[in-house]
Protein backbone atom coordinates (compact mmCIF):
# COMPACT_ATOMS: atom_id res chain seq x y z
CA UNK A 1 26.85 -91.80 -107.51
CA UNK A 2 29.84 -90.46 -106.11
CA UNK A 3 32.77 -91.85 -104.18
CA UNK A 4 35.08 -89.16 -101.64
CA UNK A 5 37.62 -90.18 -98.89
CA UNK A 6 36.78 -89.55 -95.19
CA UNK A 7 38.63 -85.80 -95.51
CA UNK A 8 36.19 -85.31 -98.21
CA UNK A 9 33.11 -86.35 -96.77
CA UNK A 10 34.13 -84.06 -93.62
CA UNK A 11 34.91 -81.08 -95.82
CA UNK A 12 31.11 -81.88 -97.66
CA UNK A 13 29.90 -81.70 -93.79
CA UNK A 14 31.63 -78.00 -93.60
CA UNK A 15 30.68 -76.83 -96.94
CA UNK A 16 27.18 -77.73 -96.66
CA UNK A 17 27.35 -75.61 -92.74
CA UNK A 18 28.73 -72.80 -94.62
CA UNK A 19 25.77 -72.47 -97.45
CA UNK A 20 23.05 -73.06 -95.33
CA UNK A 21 23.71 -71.78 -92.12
CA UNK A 22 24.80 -68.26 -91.25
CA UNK A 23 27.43 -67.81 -88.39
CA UNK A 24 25.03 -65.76 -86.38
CA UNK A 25 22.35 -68.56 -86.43
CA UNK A 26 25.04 -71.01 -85.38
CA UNK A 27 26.07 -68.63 -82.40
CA UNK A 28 22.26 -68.07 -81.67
CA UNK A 29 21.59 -71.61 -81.36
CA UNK A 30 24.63 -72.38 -79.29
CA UNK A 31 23.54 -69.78 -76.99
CA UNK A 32 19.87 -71.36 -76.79
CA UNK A 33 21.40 -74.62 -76.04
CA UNK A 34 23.94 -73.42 -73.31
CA UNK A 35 20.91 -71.01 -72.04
CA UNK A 36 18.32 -73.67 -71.88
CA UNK A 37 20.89 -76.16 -69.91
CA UNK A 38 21.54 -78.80 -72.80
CA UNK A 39 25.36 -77.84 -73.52
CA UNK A 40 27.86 -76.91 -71.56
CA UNK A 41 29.44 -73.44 -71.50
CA UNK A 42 32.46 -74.16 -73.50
CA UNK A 43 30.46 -75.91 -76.14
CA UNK A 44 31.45 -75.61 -79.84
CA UNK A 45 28.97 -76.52 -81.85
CA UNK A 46 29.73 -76.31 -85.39
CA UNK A 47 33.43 -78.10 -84.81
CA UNK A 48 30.76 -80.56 -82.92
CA UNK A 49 28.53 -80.89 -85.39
CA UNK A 50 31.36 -81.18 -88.17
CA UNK A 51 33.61 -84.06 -86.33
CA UNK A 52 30.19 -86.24 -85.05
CA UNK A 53 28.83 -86.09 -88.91
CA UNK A 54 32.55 -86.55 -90.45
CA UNK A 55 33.43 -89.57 -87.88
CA UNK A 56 30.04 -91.35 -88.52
CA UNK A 57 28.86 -91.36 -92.00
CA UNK A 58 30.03 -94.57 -94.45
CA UNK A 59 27.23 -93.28 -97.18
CA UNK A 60 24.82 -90.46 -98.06
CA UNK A 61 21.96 -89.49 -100.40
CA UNK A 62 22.00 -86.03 -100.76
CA UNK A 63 18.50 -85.09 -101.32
CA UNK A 64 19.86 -81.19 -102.64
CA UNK A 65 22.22 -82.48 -105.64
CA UNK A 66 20.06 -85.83 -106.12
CA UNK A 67 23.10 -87.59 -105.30
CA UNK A 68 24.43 -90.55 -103.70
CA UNK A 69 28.16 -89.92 -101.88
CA UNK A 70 30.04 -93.63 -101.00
CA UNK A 71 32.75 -92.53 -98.38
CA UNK A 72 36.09 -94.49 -98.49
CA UNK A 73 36.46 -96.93 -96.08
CA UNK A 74 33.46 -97.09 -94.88
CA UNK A 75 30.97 -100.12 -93.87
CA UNK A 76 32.03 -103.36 -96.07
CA UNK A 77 30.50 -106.48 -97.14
CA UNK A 78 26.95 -107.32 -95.28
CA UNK A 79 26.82 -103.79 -93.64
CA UNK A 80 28.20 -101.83 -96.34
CA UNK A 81 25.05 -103.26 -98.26
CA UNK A 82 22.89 -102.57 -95.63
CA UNK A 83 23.83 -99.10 -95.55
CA UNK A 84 23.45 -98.89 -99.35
CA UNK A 85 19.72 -100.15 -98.83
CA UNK A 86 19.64 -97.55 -96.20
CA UNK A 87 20.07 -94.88 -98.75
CA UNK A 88 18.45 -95.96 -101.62
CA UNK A 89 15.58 -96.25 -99.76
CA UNK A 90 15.98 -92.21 -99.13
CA UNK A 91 16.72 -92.04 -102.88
CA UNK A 92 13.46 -93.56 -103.87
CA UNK A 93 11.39 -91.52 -101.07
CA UNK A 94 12.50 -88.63 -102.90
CA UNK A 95 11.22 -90.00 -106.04
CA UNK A 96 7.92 -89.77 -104.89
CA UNK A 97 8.14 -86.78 -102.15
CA UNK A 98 10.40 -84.08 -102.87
CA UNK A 99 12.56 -84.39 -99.11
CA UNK A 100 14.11 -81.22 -99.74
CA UNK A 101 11.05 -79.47 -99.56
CA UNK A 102 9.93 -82.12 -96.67
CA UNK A 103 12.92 -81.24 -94.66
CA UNK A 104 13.91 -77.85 -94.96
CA UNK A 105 9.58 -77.03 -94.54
CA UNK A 106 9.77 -76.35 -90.84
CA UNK A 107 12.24 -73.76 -89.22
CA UNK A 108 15.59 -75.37 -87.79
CA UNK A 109 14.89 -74.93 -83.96
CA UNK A 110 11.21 -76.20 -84.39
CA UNK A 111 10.16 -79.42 -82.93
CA UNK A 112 8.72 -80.19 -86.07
CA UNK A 113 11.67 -80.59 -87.70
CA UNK A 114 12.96 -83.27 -84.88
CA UNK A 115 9.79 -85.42 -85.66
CA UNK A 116 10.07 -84.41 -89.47
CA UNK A 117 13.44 -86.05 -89.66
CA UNK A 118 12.40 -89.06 -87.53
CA UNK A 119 10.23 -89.64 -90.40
CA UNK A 120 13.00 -89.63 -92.70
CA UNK A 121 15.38 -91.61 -90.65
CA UNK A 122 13.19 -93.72 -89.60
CA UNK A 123 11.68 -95.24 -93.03
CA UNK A 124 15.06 -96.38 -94.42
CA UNK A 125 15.67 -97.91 -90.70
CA UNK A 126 12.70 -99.78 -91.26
CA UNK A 127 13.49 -100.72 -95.06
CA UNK A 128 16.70 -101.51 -94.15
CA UNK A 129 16.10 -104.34 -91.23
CA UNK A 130 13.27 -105.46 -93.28
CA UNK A 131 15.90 -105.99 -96.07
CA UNK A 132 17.77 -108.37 -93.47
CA UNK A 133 14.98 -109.89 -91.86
CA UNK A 134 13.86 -110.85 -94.86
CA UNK A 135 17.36 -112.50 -95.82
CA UNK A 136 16.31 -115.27 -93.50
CA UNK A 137 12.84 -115.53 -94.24
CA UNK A 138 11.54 -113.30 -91.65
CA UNK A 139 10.19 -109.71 -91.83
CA UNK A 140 8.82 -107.02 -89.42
CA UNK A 141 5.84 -106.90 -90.05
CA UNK A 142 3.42 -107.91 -86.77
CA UNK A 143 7.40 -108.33 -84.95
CA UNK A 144 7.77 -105.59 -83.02
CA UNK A 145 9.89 -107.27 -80.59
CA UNK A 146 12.68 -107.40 -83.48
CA UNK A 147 13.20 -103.79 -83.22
CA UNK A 148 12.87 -103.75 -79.89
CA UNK A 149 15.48 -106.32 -79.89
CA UNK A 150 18.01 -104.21 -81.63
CA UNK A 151 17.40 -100.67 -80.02
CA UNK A 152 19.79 -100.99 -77.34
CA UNK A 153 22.44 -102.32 -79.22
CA UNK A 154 22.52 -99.12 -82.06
CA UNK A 155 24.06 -96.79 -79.45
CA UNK A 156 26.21 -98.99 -77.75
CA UNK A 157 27.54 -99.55 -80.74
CA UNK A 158 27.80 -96.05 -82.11
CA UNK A 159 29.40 -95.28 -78.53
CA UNK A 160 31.78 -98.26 -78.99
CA UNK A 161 33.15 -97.06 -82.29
CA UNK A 162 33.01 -93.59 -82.59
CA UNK A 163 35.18 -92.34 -79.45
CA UNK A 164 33.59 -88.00 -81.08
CA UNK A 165 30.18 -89.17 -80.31
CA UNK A 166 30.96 -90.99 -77.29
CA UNK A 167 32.48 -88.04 -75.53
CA UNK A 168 29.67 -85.71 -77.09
CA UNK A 169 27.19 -83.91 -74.80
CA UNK A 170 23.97 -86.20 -73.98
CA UNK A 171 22.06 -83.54 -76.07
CA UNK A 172 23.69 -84.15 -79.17
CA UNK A 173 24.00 -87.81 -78.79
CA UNK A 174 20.20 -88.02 -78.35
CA UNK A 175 19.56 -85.61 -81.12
CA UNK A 176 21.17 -88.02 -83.25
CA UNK A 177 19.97 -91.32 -82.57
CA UNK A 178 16.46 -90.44 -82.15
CA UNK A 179 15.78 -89.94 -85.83
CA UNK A 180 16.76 -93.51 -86.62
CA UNK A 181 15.56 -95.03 -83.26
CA UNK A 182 12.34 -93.67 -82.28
CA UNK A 183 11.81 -92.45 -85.79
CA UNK A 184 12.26 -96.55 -87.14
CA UNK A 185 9.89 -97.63 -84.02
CA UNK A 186 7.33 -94.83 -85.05
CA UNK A 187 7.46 -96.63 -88.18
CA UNK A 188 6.64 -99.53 -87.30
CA UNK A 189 3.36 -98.51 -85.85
CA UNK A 190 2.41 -96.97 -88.88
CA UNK A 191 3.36 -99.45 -90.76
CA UNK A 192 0.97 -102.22 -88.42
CA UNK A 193 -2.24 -99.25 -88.26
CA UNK A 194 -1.68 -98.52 -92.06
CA UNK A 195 -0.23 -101.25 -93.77
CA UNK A 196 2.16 -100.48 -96.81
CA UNK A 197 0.29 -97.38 -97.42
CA UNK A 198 1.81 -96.16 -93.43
CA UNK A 199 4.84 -94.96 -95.43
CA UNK A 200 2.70 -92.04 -97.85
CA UNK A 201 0.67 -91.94 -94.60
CA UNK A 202 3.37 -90.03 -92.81
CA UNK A 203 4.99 -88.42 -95.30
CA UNK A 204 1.72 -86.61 -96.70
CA UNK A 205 1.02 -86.13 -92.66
CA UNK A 206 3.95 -85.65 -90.68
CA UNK A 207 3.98 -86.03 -86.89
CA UNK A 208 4.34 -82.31 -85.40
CA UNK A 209 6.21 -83.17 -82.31
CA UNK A 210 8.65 -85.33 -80.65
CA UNK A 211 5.63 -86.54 -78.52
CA UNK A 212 3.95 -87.80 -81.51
CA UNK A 213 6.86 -89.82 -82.71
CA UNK A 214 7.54 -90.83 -79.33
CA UNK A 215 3.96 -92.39 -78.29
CA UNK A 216 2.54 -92.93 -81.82
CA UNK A 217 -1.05 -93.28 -80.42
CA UNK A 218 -0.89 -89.56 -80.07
CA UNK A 219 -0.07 -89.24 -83.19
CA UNK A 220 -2.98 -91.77 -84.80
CA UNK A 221 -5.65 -89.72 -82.15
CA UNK A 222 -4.25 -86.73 -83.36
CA UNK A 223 -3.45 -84.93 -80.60
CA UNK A 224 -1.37 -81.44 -81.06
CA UNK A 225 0.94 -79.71 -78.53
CA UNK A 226 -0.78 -77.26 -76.53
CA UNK A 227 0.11 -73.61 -76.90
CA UNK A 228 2.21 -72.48 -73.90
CA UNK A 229 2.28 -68.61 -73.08
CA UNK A 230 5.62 -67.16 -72.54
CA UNK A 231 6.17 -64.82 -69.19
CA UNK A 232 6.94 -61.19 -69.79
CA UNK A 233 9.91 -59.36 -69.47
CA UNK A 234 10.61 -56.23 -67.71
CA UNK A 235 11.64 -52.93 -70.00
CA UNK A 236 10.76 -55.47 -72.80
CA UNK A 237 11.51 -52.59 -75.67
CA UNK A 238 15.41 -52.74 -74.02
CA UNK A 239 15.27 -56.35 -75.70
CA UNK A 240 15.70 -57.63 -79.68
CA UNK A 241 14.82 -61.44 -80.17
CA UNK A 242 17.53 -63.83 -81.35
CA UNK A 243 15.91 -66.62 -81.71
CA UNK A 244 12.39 -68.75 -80.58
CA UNK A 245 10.89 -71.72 -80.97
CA UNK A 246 9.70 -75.06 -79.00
CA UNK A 247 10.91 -77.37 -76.22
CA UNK A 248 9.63 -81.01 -76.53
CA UNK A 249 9.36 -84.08 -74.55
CA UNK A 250 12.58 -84.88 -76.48
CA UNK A 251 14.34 -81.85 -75.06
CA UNK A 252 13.46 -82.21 -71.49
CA UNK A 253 13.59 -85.88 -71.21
CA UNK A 254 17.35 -84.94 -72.24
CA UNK A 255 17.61 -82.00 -70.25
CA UNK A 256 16.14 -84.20 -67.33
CA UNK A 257 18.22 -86.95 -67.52
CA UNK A 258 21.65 -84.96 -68.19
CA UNK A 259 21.40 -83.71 -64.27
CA UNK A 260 19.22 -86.89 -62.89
CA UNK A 261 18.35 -90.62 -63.73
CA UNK A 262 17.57 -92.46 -66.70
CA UNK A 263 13.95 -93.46 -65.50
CA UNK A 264 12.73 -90.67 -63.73
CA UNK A 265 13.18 -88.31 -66.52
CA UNK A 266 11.73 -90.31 -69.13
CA UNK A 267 8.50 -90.43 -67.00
CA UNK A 268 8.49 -87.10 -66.39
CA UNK A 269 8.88 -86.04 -69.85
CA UNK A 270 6.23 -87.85 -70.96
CA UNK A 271 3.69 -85.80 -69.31
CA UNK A 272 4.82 -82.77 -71.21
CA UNK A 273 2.20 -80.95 -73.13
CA UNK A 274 3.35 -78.34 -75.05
CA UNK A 275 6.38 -75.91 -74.23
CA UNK A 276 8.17 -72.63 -76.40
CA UNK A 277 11.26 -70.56 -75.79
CA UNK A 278 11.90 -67.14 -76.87
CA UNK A 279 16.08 -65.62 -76.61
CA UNK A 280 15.96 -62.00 -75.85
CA UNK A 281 19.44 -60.11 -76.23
CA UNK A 282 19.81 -56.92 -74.27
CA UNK A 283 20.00 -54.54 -77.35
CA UNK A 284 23.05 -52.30 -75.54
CA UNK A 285 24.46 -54.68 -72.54
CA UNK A 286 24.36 -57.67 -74.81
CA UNK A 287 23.26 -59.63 -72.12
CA UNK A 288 21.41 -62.86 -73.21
CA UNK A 289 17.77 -63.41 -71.60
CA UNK A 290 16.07 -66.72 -71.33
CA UNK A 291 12.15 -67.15 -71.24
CA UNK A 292 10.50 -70.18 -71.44
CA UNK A 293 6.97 -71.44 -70.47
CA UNK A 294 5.29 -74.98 -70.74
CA UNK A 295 2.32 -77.08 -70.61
CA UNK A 296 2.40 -80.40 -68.41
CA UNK A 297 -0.32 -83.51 -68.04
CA UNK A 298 -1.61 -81.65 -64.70
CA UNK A 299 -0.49 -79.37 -61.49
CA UNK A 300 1.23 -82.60 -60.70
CA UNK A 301 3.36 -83.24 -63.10
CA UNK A 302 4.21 -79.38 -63.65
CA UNK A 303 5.75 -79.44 -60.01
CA UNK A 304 7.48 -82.53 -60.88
CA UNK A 305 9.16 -80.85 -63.81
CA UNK A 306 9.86 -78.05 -61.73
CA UNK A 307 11.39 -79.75 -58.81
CA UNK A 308 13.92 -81.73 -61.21
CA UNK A 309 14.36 -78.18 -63.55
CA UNK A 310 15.93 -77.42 -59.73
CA UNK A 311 18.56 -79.82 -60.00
CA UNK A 312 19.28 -78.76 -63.84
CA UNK A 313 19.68 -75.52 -62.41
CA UNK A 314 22.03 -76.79 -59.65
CA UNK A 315 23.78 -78.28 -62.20
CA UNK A 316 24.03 -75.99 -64.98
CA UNK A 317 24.71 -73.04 -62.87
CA UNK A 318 28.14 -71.11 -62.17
CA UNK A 319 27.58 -69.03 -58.86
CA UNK A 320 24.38 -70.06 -57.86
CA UNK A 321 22.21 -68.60 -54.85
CA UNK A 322 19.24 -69.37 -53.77
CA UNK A 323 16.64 -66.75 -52.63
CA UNK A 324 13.54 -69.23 -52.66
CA UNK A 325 12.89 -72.77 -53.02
CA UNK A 326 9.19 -73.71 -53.13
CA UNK A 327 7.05 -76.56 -54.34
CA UNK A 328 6.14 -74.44 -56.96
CA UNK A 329 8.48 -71.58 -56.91
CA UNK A 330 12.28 -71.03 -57.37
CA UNK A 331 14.20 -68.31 -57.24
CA UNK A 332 17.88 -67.01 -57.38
CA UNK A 333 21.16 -65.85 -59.30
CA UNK A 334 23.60 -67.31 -60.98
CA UNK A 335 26.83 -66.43 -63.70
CA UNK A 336 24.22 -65.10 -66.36
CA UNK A 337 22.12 -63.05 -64.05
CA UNK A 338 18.21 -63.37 -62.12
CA UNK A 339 15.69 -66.39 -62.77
CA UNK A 340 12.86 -67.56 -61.37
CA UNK A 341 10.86 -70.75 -62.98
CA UNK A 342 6.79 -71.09 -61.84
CA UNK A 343 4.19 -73.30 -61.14
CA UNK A 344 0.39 -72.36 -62.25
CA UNK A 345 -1.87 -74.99 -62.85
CA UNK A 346 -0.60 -77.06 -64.72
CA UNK A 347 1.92 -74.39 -66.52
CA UNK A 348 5.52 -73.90 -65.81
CA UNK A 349 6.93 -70.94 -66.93
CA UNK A 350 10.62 -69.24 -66.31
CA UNK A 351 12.46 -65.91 -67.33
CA UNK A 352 16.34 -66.66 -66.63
CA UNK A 353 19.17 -64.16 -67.22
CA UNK A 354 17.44 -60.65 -66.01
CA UNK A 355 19.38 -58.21 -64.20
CA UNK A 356 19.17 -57.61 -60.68
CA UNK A 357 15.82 -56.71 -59.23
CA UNK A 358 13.46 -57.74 -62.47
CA UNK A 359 13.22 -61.16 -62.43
CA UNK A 360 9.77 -61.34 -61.45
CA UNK A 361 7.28 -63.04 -63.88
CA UNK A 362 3.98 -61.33 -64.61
């Protein structure tokens, strides 16, 4: 066990960028993020990532070094221990599962690594408001309504007291919470299916999508995200790939929401199916391409993602002109060049960022 003041903790956050993340994949990322519509164009997101982890954190395991780091002046008396259960319950999850080797299994941009880390997060939630429940003679098991109870109040109160994350992008405030939110909740249904044994349970079989941590019967039936086929690209060979990887439920109910209401994206989200993004860089213009396709409930629901994509086009877009708005086609131009986002079936697929005159998808 370690202690370090809050300028140490922060400088841990940057060292640990620095030894396990290249430059280029944090520029390739950002670009993804701007690309896809989920940051905005002036977006900086290691000094983001770097402030919203140095602002928050009172206490850490660090499953690498086997360590436990105690920041100065962090959480005191009956939340200072709470957070201390909070870790120790990652310290003896490593015990027993190595959770560098959990963690670090999937690539960074994968969904799996989302639901991965809601696994993570979510266990030492649960351990640690059973630790309190239990204080007054209560516990969580068969009381759902006791998390339920205290969702709400986790981000209001992360809003209310760290003014970084509260003026962070909807993305990455999302990104964050949903490990111990929906991750804890997730756990809780394991935990009433399974019984004590629904902590191994989904550790030994991790959810595979945001989906599956979202709506856990999908997870107990099963149920995988469907492969979604990418459009191609015109003078494909003119193209390297930066970067590729999935869109969840998680992602557009975010993406949804950031340029719509609360309500309406959730519901639309939830009929998603399977999606995947590839980031083509034009190998001598340098000129970042976009292409994206994804699998939806039904025909209905992929127009329904594709009318509100419209409005995250309306409102992610610099210079934007219309050439075609259909109930199940758009089309037009904006600052990074030619897209055009289609219906089929119940597949909705999009190539954004071409250059005049070969935007078409085929």
């Amino acid at each position: 066990m370690e202690t370090i003041t809050r300028e140490g903790w922060k400088k841990w956050v940057e060292d640990e960028i620095r030894q396990n993340v290249k430059p280029e994949e944090i520029r390739v990322e950002e670009l993804a993020l701007k690309m896809i519509g989920l940051a905005p164009r002036d977006f900086d997101l290691k000094k983001a990532t770097v402030d919203l982890l140095g602002e928050q954190a009172a206490a850490v395991y660090d499953h690498r070094r086997k360590k436990m780091l105690l920041v100065e002046g962090g959480a005191a008396g009956a939340l200072g221990d709470a957070v201390l259960v909070h870790e120790l319950a990652h310290a003896v999850a490593d015990q027993h599962f190595n959770m560098r080797r959990f963690l670090d299994k999937g690539p960074k941009p994968d969904e799996a690594q989302t639901a991965r880390l809601a696994v993570v997060e979510g266990q030492a939630m649960w351990i640690m408001l059973e630790w309190q429940m239990r204080r007054t003679g209560q516990s969580l098991k068969g009381n759902t309504a006791a998390i339920e109870a205290v969702l709400p109040s986790m981000g209001q109160l992360a809003a209310e007291t760290y003014p970084v994350f509260s003026g962070a992008p909807l993305y990455m405030r999302e990104t964050l919470m949903f490990p111990y939110t929906a991750g804890m909740m997730f756990q809780q249904a394991a935990v009433e299916k399974y019984g004590q044994k629904g902590f191994a349970e989904v550790l030994q079989k991790p959810p595979v999508s945001t989906r599956q941590v979202i709506h856990p019967e999908v997870y107990f039936s099963g149920q995988t995200p469907v492969a979604a086929s990418l459009p191609e690209v015109e003078t494909r060979s003119e193209y390297r790939v930066l970067t590729k990887g999935s869109i969840g439920e998680l992602d557009f109910r975010v993406l949804f929401q950031q340029y719509g209401a609360e309500k309406q994206a959730r519901e639309a989200a939830a009929a998603w199916r399977g999606a995947a993004f590839e980031l083509l860089e034009h190998r001598k213009e340098g000129r970042a391409v976009l292409r994206w396709g994804s699998e939806w409930s039904g025909e209905a629901s992929a127009r329904e993602a594709l009318k509100l994509y419209g409005r995250v086009l309306e409102g992610k877009s610099k210079g934007l002109r219309w050439k075609e708005q259909g109930e199940t086609r758009l089309r037009g131009s904006n600052e990074d060049g030619e897209f055009e986002v289609a219906v089929e079936g119940a597949s909705l697929r999009a190539v954004e960022g071409m250059k005049a005159g070969t935007s078409r998808l085929y």
